[in-house]
C-alpha atoms as a PDB file:
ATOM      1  CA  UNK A   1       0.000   0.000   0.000  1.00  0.00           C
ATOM      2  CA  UNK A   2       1.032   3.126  -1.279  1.00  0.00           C
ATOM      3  CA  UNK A   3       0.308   6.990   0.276  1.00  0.00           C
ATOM      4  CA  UNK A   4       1.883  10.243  -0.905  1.00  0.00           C
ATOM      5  CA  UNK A   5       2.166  13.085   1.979  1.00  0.00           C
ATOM      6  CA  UNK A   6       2.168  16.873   0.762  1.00  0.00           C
ATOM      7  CA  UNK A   7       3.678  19.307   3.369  1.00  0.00           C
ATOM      8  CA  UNK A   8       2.630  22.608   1.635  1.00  0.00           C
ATOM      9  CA  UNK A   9       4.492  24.197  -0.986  1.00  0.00           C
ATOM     10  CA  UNK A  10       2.134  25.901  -2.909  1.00  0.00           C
ATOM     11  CA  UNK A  11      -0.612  28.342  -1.839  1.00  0.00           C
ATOM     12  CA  UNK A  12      -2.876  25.851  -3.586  1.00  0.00           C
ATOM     13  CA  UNK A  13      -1.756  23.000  -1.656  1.00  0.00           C
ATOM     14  CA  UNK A  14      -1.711  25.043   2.028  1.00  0.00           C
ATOM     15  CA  UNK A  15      -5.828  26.216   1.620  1.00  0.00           C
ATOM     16  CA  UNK A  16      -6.512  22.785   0.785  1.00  0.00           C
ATOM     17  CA  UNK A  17      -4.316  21.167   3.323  1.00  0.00           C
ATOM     18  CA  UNK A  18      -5.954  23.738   5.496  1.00  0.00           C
ATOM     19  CA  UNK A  19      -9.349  22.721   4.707  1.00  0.00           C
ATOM     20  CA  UNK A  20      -8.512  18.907   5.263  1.00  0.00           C
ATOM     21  CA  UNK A  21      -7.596  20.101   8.691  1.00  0.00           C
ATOM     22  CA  UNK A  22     -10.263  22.314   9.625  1.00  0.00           C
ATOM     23  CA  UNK A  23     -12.260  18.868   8.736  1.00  0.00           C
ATOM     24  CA  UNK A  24     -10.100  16.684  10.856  1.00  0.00           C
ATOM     25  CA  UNK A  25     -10.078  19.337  13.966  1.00  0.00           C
ATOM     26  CA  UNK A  26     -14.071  19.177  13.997  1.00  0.00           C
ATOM     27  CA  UNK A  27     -14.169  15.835  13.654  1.00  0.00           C
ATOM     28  CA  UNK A  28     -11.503  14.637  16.585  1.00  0.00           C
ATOM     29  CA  UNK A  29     -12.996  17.381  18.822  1.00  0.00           C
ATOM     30  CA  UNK A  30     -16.598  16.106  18.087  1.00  0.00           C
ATOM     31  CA  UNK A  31     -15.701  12.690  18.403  1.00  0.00           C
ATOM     32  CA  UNK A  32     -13.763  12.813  21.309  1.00  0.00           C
ATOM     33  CA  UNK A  33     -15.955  15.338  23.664  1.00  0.00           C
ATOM     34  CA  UNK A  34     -18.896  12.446  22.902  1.00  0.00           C
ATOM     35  CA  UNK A  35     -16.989   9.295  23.820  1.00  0.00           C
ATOM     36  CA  UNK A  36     -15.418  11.284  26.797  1.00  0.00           C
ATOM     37  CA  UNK A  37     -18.393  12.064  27.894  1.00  0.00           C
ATOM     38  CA  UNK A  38     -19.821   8.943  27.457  1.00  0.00           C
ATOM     39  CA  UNK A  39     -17.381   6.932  28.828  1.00  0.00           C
ATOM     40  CA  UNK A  40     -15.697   8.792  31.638  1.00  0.00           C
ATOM     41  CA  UNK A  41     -17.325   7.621  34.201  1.00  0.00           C
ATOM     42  CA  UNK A  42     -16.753   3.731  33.130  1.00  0.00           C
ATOM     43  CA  UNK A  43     -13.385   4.016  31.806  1.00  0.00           C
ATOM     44  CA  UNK A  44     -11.503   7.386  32.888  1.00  0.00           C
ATOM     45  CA  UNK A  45     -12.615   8.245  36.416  1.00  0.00           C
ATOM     46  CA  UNK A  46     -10.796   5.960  38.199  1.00  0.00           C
ATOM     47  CA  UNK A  47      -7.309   5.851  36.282  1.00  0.00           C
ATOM     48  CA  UNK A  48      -7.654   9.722  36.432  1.00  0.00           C
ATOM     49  CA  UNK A  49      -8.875  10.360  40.593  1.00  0.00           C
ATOM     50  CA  UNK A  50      -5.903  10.992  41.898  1.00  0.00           C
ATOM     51  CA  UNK A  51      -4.139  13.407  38.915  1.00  0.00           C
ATOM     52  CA  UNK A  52      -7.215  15.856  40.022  1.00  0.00           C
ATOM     53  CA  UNK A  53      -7.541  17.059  36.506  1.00  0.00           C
ATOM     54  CA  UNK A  54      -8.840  21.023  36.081  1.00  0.00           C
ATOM     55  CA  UNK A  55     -10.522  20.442  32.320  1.00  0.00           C
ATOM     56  CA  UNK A  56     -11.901  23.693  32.671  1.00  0.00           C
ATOM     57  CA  UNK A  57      -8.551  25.704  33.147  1.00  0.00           C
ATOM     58  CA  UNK A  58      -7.317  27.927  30.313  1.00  0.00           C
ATOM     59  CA  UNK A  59      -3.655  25.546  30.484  1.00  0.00           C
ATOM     60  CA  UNK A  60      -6.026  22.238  29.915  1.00  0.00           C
ATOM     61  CA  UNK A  61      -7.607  23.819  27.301  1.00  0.00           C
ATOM     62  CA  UNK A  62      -4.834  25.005  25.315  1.00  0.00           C
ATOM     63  CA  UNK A  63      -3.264  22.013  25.459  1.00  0.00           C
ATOM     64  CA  UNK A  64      -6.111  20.339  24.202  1.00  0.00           C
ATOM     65  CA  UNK A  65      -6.609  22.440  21.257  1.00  0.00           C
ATOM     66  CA  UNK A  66      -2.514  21.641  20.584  1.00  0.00           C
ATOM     67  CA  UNK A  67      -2.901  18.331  20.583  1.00  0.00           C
ATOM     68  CA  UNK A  68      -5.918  18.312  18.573  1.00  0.00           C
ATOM     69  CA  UNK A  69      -3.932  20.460  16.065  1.00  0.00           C
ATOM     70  CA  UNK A  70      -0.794  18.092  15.844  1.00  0.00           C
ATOM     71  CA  UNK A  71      -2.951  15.413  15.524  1.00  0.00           C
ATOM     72  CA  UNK A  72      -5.394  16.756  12.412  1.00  0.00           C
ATOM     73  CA  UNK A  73      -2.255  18.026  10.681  1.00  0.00           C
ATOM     74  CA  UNK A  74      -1.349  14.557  10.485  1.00  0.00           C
ATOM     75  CA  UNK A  75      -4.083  13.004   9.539  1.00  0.00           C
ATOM     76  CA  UNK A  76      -4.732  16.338   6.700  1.00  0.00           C
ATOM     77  CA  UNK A  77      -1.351  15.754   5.216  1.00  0.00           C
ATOM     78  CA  UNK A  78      -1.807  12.618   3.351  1.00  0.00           C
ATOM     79  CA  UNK A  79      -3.030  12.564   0.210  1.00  0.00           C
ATOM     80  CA  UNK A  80      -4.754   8.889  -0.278  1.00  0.00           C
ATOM     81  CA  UNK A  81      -5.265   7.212  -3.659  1.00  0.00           C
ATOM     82  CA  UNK A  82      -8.174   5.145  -2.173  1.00  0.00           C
ATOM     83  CA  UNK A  83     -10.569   4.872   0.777  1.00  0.00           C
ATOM     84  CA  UNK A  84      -8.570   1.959   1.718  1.00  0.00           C
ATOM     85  CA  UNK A  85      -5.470   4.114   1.804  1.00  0.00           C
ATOM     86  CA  UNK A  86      -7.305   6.677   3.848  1.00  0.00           C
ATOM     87  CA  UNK A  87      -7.996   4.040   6.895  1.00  0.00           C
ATOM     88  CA  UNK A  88      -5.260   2.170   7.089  1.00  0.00           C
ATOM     89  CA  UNK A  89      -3.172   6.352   7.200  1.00  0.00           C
ATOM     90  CA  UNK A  90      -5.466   6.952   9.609  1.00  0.00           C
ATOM     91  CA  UNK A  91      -5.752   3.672  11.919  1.00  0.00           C
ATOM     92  CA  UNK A  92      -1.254   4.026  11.684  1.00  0.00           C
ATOM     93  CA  UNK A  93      -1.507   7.652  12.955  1.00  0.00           C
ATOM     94  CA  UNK A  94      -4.060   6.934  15.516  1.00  0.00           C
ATOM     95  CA  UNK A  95      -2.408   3.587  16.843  1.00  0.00           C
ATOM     96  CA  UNK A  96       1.165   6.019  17.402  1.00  0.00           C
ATOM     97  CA  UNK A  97      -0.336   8.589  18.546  1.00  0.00           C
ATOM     98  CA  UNK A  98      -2.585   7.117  21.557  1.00  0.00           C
ATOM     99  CA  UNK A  99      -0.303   4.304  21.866  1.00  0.00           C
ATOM    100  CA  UNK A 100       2.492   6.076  23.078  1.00  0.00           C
ATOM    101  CA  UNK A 101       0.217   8.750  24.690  1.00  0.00           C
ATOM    102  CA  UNK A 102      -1.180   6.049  26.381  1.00  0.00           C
ATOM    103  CA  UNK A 103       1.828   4.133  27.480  1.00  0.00           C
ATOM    104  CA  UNK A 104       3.915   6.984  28.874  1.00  0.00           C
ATOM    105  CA  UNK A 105       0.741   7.523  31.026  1.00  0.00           C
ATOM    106  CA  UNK A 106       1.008   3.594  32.268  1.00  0.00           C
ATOM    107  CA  UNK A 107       5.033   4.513  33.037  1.00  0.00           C
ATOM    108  CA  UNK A 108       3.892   7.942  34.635  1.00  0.00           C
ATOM    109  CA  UNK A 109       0.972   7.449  36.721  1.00  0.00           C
ATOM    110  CA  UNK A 110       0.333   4.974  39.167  1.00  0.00           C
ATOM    111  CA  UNK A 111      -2.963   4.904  38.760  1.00  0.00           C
ATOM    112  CA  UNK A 112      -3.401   4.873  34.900  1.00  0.00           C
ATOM    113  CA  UNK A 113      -4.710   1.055  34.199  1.00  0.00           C
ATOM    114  CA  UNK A 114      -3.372  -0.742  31.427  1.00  0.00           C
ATOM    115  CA  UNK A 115      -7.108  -1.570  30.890  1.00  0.00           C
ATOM    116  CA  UNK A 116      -7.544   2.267  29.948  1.00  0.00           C
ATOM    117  CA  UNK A 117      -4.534   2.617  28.347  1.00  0.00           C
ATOM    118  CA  UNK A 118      -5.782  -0.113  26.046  1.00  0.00           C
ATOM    119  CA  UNK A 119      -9.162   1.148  25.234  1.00  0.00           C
ATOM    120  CA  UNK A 120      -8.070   4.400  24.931  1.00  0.00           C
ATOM    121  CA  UNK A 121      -5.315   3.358  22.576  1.00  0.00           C
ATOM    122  CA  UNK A 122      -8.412   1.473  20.489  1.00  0.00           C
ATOM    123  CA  UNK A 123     -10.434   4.665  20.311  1.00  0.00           C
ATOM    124  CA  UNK A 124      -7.878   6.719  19.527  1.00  0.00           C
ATOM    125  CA  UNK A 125      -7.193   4.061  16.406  1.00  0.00           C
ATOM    126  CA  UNK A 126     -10.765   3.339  15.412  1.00  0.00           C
ATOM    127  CA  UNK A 127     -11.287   7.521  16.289  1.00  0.00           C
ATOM    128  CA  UNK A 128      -8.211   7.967  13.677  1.00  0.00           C
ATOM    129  CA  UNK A 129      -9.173   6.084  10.903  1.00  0.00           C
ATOM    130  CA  UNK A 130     -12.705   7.378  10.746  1.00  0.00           C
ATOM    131  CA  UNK A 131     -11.888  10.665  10.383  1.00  0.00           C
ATOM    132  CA  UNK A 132      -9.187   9.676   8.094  1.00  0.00           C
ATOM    133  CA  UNK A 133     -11.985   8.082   5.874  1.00  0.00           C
ATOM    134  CA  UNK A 134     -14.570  11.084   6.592  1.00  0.00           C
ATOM    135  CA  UNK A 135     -11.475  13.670   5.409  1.00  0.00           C
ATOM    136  CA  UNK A 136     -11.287  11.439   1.888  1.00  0.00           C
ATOM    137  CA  UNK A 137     -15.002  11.442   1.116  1.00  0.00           C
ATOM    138  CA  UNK A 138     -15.358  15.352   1.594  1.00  0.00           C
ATOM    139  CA  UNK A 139     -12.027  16.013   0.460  1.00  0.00           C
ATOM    140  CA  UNK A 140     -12.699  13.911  -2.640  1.00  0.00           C
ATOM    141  CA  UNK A 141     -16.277  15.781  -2.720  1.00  0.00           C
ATOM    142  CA  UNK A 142     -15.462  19.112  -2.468  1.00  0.00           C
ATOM    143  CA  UNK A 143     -12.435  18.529  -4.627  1.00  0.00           C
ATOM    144  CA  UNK A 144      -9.518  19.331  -2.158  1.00  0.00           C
ATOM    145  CA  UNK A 145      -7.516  16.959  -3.594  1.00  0.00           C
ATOM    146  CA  UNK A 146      -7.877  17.746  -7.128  1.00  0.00           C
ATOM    147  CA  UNK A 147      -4.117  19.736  -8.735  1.00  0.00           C
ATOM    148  CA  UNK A 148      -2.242  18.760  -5.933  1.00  0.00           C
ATOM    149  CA  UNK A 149       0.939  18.566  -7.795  1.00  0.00           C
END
């Protein structure tokens, strides 16, 4: 399997890359606030007690909104020949991203379960590659990809 990745050397390239991302942010940010939401009770609460997170302080949220950005600039950089390409780009950049996220908070924390770390680390995958795929179909759509070169 075969991807190219396009890093923005033409105007044309940068609004379109820029578009892919604006897609991507929504998307991880929607995504994510849901199954947090969802799920933080079940999963989170307990691996999280004793780190006493503030998610409402201005330092939480601009770190959010920098890893959101870091991670949507890598998913909005690929250009993907297929849908096929676009998941497995995807499921690759979420499986390193919350993997190692993930696992630096096992070595880290005391009480960060493995359990969490692992079905974080599959959300963050399946999470990925969605959004991957949903960035191709609009992209594709609305012609963002089109003259890329």
């Amino acid at each position: 399997m075969k991807t190219e990745l396009v890093f923005f050397d033409s105007l044309h390239q940068s609004k379109n890359g820029t578009f892919r991302g604006l897609v991507a942010f929504v998307l991880l940010l929607s995504i994510s606030a849901l199954w947090f939401y969802i799920t933080y009770n079940a999963i989170y609460k307990s691996s999280m007690q004793s780190l006493n997170p503030n998610f409402r302080s201005i330092r939480s949220w601009i770190s959010y909104i920098i890893i959101y950005v870091l991670l949507c600039s890598a998913l909005a950089v690929q250009l993907p020949s297929s849908c096929n390409n676009a998941l497995v780009y995807g499921l690759l950049v979420g499986l390193v991203v919350f993997g190692i996220t993930n696992f630096v908070f096992v070595s880290l924390m005391k009480d960060y379960s493995i359990t969490t770390a692992i079905i974080d680390t599959l959300f963050g995958i399946v999470m990925c590659g969605i959004v991957s795929l949903c960035v191709y179909y609009i992209s594709k759509k609305v012609g963002w990809y089109s003259n890329s070169f």
